[in-house]
N, C-alpha and C. Protein backbone atom coordinates (compact mmCIF):
# COMPACT_ATOMS: atom_id res chain seq x y z
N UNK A 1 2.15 -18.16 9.93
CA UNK A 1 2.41 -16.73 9.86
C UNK A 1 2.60 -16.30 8.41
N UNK A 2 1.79 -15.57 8.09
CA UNK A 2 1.90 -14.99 6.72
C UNK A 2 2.90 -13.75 6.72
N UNK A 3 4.24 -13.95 6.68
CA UNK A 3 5.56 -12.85 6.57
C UNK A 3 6.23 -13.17 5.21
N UNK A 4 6.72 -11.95 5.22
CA UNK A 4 7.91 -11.78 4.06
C UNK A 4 9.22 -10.74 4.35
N UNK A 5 10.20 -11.09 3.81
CA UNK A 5 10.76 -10.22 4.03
C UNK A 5 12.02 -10.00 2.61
N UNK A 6 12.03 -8.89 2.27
CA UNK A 6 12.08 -8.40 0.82
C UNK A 6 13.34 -7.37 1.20
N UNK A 7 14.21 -6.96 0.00
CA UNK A 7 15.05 -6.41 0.04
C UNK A 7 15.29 -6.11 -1.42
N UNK A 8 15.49 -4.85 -2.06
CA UNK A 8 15.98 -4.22 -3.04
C UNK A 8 17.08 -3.30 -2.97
N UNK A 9 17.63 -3.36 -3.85
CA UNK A 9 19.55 -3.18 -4.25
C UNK A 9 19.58 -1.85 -5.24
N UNK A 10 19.51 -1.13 -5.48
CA UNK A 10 19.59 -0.69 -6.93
C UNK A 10 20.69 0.70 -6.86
N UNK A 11 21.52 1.32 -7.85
CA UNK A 11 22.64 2.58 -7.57
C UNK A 11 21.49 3.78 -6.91
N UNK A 12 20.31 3.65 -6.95
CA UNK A 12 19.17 4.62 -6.61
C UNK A 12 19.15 4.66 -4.79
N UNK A 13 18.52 3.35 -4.88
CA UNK A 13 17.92 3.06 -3.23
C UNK A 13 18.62 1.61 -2.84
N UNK A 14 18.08 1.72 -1.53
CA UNK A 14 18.39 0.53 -1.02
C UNK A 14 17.39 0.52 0.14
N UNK A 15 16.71 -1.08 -0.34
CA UNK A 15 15.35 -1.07 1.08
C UNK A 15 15.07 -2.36 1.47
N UNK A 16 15.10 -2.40 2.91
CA UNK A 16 14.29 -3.63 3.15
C UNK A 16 13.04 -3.14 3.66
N UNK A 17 12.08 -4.76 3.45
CA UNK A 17 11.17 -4.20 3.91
C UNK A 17 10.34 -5.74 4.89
N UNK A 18 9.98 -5.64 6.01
CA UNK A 18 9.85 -6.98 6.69
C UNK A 18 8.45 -6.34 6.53
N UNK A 19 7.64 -7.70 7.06
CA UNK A 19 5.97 -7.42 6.79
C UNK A 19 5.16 -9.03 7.40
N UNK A 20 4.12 -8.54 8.19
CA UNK A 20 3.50 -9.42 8.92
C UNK A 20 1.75 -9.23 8.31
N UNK A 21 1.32 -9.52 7.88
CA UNK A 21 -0.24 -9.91 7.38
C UNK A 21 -1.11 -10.00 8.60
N UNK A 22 -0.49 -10.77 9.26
CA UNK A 22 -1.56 -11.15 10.93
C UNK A 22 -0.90 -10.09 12.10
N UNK A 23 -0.63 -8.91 11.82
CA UNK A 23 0.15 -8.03 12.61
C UNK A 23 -0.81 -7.45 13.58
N UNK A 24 -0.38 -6.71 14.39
CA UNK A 24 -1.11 -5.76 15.35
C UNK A 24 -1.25 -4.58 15.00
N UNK A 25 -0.50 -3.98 13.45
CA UNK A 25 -0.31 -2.63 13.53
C UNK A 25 0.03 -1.72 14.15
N UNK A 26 1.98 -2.09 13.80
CA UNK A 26 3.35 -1.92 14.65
C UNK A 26 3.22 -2.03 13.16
N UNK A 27 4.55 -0.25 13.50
CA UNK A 27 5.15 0.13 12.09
C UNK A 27 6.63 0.73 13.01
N UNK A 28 8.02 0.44 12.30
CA UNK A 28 8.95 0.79 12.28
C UNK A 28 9.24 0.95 10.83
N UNK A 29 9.94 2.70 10.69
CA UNK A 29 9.63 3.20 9.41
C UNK A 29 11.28 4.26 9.71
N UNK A 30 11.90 3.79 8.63
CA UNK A 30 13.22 4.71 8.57
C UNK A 30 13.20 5.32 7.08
N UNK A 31 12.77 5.74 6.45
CA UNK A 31 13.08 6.18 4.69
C UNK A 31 13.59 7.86 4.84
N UNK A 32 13.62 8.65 5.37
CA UNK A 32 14.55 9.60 5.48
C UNK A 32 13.43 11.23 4.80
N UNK A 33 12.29 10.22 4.68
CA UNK A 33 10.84 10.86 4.25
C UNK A 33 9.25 10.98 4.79
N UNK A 34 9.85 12.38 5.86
CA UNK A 34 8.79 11.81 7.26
C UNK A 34 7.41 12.06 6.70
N UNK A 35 6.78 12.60 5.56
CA UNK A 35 5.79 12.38 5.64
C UNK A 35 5.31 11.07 4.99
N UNK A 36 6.09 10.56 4.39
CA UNK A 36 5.81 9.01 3.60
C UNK A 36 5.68 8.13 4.90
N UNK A 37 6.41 8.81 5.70
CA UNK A 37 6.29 6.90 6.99
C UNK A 37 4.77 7.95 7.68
N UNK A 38 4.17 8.68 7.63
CA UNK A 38 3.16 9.61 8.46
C UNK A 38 2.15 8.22 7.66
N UNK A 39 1.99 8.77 6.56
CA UNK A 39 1.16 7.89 5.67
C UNK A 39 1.45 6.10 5.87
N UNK A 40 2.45 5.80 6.01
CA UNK A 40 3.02 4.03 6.12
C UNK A 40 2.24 3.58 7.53
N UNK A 41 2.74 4.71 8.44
CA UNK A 41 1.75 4.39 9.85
C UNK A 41 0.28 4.18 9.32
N UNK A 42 -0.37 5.01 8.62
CA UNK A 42 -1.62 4.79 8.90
C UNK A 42 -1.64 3.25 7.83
N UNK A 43 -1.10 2.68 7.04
CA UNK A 43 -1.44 1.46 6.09
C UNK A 43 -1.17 0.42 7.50
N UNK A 44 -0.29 0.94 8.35
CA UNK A 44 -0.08 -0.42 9.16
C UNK A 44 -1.21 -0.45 10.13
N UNK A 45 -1.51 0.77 10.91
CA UNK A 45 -2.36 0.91 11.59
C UNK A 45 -3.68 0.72 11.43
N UNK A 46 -4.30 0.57 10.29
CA UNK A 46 -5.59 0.82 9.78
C UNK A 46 -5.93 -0.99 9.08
N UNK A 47 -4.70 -0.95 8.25
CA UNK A 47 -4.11 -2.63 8.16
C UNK A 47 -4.17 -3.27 9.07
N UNK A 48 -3.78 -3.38 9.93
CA UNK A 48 -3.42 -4.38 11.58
C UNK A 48 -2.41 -4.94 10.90
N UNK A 49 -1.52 -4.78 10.03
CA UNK A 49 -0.62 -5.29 9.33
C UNK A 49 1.05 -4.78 10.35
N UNK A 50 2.18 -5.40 10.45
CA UNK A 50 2.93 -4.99 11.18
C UNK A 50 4.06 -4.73 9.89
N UNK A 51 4.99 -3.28 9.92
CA UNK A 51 5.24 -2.77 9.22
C UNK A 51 6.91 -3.00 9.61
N UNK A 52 8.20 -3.29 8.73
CA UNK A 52 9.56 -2.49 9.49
C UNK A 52 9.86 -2.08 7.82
N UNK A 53 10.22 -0.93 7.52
CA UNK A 53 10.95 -0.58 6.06
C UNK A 53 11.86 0.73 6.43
N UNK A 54 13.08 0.19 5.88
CA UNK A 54 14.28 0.58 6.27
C UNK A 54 14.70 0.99 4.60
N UNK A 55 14.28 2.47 4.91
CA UNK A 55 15.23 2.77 3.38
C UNK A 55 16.24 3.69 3.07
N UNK A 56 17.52 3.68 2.08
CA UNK A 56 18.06 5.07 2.11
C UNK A 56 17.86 5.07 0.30
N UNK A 57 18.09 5.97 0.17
CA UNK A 57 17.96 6.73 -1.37
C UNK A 57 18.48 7.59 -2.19
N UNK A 58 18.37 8.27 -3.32
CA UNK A 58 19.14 9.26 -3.40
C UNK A 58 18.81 10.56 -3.26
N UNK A 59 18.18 11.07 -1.86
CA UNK A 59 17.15 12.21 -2.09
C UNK A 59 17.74 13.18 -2.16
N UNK A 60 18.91 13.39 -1.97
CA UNK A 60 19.92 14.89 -2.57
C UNK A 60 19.03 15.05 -4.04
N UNK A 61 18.39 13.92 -4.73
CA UNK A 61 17.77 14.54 -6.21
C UNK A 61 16.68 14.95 -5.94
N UNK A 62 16.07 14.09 -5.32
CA UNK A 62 14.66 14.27 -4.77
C UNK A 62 13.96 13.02 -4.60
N UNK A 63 12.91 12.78 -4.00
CA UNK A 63 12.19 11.49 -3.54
C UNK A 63 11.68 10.29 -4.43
N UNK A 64 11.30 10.65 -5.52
CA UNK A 64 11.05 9.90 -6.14
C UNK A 64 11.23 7.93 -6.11
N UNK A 65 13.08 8.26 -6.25
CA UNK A 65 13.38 6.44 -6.49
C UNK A 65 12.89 6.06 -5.13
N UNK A 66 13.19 6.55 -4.18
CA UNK A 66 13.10 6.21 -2.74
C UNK A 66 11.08 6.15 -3.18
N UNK A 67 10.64 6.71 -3.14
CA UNK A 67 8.97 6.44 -2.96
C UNK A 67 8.32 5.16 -3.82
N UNK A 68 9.05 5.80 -5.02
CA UNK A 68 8.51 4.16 -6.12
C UNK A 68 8.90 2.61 -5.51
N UNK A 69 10.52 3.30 -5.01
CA UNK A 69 10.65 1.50 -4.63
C UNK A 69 10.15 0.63 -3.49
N UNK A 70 10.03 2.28 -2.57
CA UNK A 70 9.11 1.43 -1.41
C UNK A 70 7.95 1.07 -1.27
N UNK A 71 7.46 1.28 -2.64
CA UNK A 71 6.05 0.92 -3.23
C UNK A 71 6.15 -0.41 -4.06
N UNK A 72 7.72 -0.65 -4.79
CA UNK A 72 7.78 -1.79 -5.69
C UNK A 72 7.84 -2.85 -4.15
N UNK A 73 9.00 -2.46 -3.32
CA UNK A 73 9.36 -3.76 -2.81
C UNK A 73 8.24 -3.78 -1.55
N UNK A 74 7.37 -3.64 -1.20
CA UNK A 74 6.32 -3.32 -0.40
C UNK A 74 5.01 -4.63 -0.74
N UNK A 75 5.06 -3.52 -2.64
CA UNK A 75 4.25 -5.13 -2.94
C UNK A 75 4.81 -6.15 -3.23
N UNK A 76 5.99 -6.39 -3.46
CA UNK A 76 6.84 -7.42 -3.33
C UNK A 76 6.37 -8.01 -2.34
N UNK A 77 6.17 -7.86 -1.09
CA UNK A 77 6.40 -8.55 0.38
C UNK A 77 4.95 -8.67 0.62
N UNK A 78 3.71 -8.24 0.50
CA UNK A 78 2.53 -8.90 0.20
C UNK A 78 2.46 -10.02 -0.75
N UNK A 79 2.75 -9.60 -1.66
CA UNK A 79 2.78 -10.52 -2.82
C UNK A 79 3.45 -12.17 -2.05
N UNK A 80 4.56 -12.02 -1.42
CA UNK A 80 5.12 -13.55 -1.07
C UNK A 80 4.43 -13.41 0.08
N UNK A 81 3.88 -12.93 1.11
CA UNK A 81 3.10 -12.98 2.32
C UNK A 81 2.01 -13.49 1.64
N UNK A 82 1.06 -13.66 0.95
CA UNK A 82 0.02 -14.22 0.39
C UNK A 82 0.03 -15.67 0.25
N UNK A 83 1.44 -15.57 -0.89
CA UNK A 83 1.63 -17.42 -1.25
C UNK A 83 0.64 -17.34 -2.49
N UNK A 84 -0.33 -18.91 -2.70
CA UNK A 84 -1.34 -18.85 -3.25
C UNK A 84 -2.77 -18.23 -3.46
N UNK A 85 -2.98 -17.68 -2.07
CA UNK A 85 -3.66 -16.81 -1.67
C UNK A 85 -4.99 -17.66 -1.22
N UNK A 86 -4.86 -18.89 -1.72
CA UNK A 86 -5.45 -19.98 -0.82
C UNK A 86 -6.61 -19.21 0.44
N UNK A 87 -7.60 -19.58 0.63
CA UNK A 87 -8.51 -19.45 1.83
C UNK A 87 -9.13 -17.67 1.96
N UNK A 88 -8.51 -16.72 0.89
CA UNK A 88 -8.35 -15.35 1.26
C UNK A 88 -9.31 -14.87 0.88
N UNK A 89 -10.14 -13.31 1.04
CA UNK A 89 -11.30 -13.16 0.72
C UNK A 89 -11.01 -12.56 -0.78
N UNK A 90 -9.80 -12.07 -1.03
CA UNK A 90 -9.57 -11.83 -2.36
C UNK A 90 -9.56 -10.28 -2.42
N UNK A 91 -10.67 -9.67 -2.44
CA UNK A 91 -11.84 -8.62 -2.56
C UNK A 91 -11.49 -7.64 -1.32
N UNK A 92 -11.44 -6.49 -1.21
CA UNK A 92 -11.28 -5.67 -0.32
C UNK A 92 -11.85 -4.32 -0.50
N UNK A 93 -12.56 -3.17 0.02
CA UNK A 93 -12.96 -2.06 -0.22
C UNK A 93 -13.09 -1.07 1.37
N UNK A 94 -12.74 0.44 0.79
CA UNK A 94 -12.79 0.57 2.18
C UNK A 94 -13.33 2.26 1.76
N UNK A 95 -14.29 3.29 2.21
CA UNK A 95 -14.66 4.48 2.36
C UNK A 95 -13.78 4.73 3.40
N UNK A 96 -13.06 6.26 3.72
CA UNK A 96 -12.70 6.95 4.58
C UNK A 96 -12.48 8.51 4.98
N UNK A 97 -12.83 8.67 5.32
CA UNK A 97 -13.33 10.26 5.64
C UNK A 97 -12.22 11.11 6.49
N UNK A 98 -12.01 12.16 6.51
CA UNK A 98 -11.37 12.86 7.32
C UNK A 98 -11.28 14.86 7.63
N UNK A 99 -12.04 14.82 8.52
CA UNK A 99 -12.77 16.19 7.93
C UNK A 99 -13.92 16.45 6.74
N UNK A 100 -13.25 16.99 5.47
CA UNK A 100 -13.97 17.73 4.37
C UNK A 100 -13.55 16.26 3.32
N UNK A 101 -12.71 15.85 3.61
CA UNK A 101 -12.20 15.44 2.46
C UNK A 101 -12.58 13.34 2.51
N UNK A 102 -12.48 12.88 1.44
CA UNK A 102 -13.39 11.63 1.41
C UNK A 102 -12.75 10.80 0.52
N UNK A 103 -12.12 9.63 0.90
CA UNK A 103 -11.64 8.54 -0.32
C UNK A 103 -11.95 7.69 -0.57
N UNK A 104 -11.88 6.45 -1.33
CA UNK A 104 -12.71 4.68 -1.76
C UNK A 104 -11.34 4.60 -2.17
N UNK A 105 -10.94 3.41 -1.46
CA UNK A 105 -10.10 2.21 -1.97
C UNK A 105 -10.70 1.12 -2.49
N UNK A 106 -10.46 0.05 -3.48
CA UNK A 106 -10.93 -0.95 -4.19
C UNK A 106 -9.63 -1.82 -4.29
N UNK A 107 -9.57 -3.08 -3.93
CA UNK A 107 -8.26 -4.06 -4.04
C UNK A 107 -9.21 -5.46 -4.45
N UNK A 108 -8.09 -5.94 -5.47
CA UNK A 108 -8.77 -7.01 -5.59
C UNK A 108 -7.11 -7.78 -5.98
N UNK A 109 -7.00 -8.90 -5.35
CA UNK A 109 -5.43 -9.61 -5.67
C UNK A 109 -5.65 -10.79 -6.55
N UNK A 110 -5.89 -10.22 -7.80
CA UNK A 110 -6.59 -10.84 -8.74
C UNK A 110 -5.60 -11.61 -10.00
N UNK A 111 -3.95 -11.17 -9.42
CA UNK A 111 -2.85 -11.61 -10.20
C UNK A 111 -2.45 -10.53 -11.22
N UNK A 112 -3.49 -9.71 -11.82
CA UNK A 112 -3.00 -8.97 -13.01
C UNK A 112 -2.85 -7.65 -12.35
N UNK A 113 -2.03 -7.01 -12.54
CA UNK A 113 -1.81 -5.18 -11.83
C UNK A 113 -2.22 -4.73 -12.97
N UNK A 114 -2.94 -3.66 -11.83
CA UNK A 114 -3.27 -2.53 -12.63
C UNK A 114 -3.95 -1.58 -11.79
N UNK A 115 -3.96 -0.10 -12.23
CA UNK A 115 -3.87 0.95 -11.47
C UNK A 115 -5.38 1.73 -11.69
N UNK A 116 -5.84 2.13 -11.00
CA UNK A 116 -6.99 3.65 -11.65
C UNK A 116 -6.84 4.49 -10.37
N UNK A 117 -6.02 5.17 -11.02
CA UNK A 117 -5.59 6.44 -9.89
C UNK A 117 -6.22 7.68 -10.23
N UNK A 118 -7.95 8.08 -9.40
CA UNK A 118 -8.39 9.52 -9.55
C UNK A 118 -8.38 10.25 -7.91
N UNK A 119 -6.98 11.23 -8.61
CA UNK A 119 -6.85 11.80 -7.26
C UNK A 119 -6.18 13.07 -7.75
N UNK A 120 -7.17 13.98 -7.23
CA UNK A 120 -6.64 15.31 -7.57
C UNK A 120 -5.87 16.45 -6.59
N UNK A 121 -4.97 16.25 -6.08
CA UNK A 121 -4.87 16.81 -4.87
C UNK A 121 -4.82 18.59 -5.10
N UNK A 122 -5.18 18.80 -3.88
CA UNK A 122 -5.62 20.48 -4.07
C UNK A 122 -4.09 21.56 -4.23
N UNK A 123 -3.31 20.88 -3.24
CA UNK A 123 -1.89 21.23 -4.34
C UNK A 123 -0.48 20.86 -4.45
N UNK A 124 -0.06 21.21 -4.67
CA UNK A 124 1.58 20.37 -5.48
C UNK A 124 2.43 19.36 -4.33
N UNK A 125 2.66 20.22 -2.94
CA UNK A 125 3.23 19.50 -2.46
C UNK A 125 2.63 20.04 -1.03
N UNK A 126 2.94 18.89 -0.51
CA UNK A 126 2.18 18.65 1.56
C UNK A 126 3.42 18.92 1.91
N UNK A 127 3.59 20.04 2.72
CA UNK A 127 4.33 20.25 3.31
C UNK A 127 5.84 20.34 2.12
N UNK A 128 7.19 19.30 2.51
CA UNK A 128 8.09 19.25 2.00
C UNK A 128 8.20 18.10 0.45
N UNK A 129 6.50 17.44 0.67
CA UNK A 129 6.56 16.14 0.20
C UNK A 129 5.86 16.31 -1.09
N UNK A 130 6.78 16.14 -2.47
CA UNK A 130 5.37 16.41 -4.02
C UNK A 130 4.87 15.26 -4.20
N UNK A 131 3.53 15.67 -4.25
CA UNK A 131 2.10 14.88 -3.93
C UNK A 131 2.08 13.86 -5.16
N UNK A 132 2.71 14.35 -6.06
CA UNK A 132 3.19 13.14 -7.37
C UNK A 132 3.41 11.76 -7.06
N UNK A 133 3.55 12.03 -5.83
CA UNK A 133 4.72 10.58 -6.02
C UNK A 133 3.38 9.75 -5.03
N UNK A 134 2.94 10.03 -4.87
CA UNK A 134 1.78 9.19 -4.33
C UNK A 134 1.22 8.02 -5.38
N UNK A 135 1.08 8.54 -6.95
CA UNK A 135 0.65 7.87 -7.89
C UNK A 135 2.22 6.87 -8.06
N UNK A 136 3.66 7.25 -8.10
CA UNK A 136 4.24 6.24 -8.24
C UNK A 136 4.06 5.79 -7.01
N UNK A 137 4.07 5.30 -6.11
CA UNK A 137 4.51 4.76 -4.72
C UNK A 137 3.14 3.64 -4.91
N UNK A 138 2.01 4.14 -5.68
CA UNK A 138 1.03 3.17 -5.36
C UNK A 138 0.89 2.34 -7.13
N UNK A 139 1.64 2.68 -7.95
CA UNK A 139 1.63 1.93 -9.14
C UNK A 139 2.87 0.70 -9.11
N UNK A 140 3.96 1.43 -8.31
CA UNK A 140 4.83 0.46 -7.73
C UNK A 140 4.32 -0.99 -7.23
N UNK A 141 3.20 -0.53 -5.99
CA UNK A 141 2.69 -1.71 -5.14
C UNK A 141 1.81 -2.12 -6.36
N UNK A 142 1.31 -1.80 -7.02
CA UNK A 142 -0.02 -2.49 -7.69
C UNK A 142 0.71 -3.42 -8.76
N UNK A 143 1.75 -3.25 -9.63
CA UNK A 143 2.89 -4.07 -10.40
C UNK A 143 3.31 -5.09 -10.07
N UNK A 144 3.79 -4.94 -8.52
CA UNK A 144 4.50 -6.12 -8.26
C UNK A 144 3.85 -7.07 -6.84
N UNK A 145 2.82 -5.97 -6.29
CA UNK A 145 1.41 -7.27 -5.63
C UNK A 145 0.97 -8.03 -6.96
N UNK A 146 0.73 -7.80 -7.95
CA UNK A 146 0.19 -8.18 -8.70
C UNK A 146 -1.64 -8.01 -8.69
N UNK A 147 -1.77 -6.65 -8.26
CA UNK A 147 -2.93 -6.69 -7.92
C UNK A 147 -3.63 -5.41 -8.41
N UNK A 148 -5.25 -5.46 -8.71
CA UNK A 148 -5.85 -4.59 -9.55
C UNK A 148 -6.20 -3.78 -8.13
N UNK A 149 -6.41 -1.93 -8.54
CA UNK A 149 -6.07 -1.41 -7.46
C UNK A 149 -7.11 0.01 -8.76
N UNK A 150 -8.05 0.41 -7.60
CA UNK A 150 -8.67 1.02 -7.71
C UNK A 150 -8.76 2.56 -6.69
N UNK A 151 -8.30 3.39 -6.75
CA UNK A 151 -8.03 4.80 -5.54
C UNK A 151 -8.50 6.20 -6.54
N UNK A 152 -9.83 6.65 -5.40
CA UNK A 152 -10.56 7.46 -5.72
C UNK A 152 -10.41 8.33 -4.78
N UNK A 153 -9.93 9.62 -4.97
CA UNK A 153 -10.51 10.84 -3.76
C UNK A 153 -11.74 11.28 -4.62
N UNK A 154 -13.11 11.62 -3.72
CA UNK A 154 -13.95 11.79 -4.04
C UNK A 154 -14.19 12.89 -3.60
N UNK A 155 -13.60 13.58 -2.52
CA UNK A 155 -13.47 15.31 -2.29
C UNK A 155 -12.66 15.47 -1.12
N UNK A 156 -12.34 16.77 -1.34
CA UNK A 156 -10.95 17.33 -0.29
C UNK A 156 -10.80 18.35 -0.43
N UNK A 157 -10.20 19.51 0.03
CA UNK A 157 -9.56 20.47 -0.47
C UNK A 157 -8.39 20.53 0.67
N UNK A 158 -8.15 20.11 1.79
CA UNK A 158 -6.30 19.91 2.16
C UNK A 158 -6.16 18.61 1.82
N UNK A 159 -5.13 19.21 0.93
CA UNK A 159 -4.57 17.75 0.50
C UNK A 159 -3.51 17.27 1.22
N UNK A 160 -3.45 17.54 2.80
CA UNK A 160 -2.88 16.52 3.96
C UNK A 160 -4.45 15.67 3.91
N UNK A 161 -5.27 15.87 3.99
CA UNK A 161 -6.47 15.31 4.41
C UNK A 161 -6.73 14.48 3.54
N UNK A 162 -6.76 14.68 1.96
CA UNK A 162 -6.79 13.59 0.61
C UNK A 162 -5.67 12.35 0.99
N UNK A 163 -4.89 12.55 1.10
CA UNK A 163 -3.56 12.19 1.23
C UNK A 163 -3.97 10.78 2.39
N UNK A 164 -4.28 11.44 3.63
CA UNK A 164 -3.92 10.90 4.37
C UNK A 164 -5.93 9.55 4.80
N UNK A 165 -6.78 10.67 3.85
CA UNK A 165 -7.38 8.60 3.68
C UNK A 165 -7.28 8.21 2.33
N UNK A 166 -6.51 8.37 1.54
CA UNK A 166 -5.87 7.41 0.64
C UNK A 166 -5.52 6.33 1.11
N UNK A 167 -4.56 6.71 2.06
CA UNK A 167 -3.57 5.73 2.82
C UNK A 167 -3.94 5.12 4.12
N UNK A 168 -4.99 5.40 4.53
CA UNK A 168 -6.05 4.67 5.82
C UNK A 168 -7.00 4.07 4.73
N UNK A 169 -7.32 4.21 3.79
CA UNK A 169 -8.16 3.41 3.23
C UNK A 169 -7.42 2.19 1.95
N UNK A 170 -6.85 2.85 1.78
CA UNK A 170 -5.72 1.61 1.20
C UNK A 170 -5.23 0.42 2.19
N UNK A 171 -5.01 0.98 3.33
CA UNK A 171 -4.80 -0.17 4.60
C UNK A 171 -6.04 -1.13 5.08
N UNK A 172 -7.12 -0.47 4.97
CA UNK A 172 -8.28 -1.21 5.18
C UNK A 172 -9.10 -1.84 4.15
N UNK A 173 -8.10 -1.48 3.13
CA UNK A 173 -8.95 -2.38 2.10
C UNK A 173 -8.08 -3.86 2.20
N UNK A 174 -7.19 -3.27 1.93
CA UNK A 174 -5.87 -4.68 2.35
C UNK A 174 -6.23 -5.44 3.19
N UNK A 175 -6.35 -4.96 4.26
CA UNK A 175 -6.76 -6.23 5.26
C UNK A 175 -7.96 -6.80 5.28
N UNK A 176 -8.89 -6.48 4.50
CA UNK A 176 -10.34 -6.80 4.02
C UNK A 176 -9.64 -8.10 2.68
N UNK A 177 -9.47 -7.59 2.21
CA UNK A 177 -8.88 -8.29 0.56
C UNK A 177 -7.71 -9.98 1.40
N UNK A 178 -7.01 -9.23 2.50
CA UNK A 178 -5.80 -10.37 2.74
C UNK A 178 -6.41 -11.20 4.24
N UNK A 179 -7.54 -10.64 4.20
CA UNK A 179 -8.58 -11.67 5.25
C UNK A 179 -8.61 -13.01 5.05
N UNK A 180 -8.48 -14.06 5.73
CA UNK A 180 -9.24 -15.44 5.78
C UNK A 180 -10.30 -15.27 6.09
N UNK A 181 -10.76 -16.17 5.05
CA UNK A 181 -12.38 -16.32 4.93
C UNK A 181 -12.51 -17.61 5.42
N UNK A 182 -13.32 -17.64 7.03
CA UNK A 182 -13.54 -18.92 7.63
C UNK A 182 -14.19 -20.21 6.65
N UNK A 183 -15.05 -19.38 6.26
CA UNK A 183 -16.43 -20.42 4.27
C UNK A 183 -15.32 -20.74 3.24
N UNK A 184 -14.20 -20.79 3.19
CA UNK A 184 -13.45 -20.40 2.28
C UNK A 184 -12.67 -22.18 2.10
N UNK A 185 -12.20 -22.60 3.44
CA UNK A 185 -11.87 -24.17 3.57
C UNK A 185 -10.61 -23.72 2.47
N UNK A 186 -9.95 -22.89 2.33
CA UNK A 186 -8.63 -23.09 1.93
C UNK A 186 -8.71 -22.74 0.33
N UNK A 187 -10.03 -22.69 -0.23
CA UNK A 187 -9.79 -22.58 -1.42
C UNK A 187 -9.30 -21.54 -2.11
N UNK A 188 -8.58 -21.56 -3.18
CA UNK A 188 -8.45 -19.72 -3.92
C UNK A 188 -9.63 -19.33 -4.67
N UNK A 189 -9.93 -18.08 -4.09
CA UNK A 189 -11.41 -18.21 -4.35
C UNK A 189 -11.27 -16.95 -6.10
N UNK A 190 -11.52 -18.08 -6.87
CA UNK A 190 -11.23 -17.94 -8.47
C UNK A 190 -12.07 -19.44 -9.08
N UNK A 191 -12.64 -18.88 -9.88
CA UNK A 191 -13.16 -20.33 -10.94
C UNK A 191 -12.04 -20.46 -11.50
N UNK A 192 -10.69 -19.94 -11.84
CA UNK A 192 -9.61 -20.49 -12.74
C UNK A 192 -8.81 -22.05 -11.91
N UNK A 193 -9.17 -21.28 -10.30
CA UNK A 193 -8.24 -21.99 -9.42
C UNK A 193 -6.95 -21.92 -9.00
N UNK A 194 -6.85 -20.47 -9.70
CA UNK A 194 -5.14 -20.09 -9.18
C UNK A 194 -5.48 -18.63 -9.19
N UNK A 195 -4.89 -17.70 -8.36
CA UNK A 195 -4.80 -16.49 -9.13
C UNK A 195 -3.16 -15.72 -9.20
């Protein structure tokens, strides 16, 4: 079973976060930020990844620490759900559509993070939620997966609709990328031999 289970402390937030790789896509989601778990459903769902993140925060300021960290300790818990990453396809990509609006995810768990975030959302905030924090929540995960992370909206104009295949296509790239590769016989598939 490829699980982890992760927990961060800080005077900001406080989160756990449990996580299953070979999941069914089952999400239990408490962060006190209903459109962030709207979006978490679809990474688990779209993932087949099984989700529990339990967070509180300081949102009397506003969302922020709470979004970044459930993005730091998130990839935290991939990151040790992986291991060596041994047998995995590595590589992940996913198109997703929804209505008008159209996104590309690109994952590659290549050891080095890093971000290319082109996403313009049409405006400030969805509903109660500022659309900002989408770029921390996913620079978070890309830092501490340790993984190069590529997220394109390629058109939209509701940006519930941008928003929401970001985050169905971020899930399906993942589980493309955190696949066993039957051809694979265990290896990490890198000429370095580690990643």
């Amino acid at each position: 079973m490829r699980t982890a289970e992760i927990e961060r402390n800080t005077k900001e937030t406080q989160i756990r976060v449990r996580l299953n790789l070979d999941g069914k896509g089952a999400a239990k989601l408490s962060t006190g930020i209903p459109f962030l778990e709207h979006m978490l459903d679809q990474v688990a769902r779209h993932g087949m990844l099984d989700l529990d993140i339990a967070a509180r925060g300081d949102l009397h300021i506003d969302g922020h620490h709470t979004v970044e960290d459930i993005g730091i300790t998130l990839g935290q818990a991939v990151a040790r759900a992986l291991g060596d990453k041994a047998g995995v396809r590595r590589f992940g990509h996913a198109y997703v559509p929804l209505d008008e609006a159209l996104s590309r995810v690109v994952i590659d768990f290549s050891g080095r993070p890093g971000l290319t975030y082109n996403v313009k959302f049409s405006r400030a905030l969805i509903g109660e939620f500022d659309a900002d924090l989408v770029h921390e929540f996913f620079q978070g995960f890309a830092n501490h997966a340790q993984v190069t992370l590529h997220i394109d909206n390629l058109r939209g104009d509701n940006a519930h609709h941008q928003c929401e295949t970001v985050f169905k296509a971020f899930g399906r790239a993942l589980r493309m990328a955190a696949e066993i590769d039957p051809r694979a016989a265990g290896a990490v598939p890198s000429t370095k031999g580690s990643l």
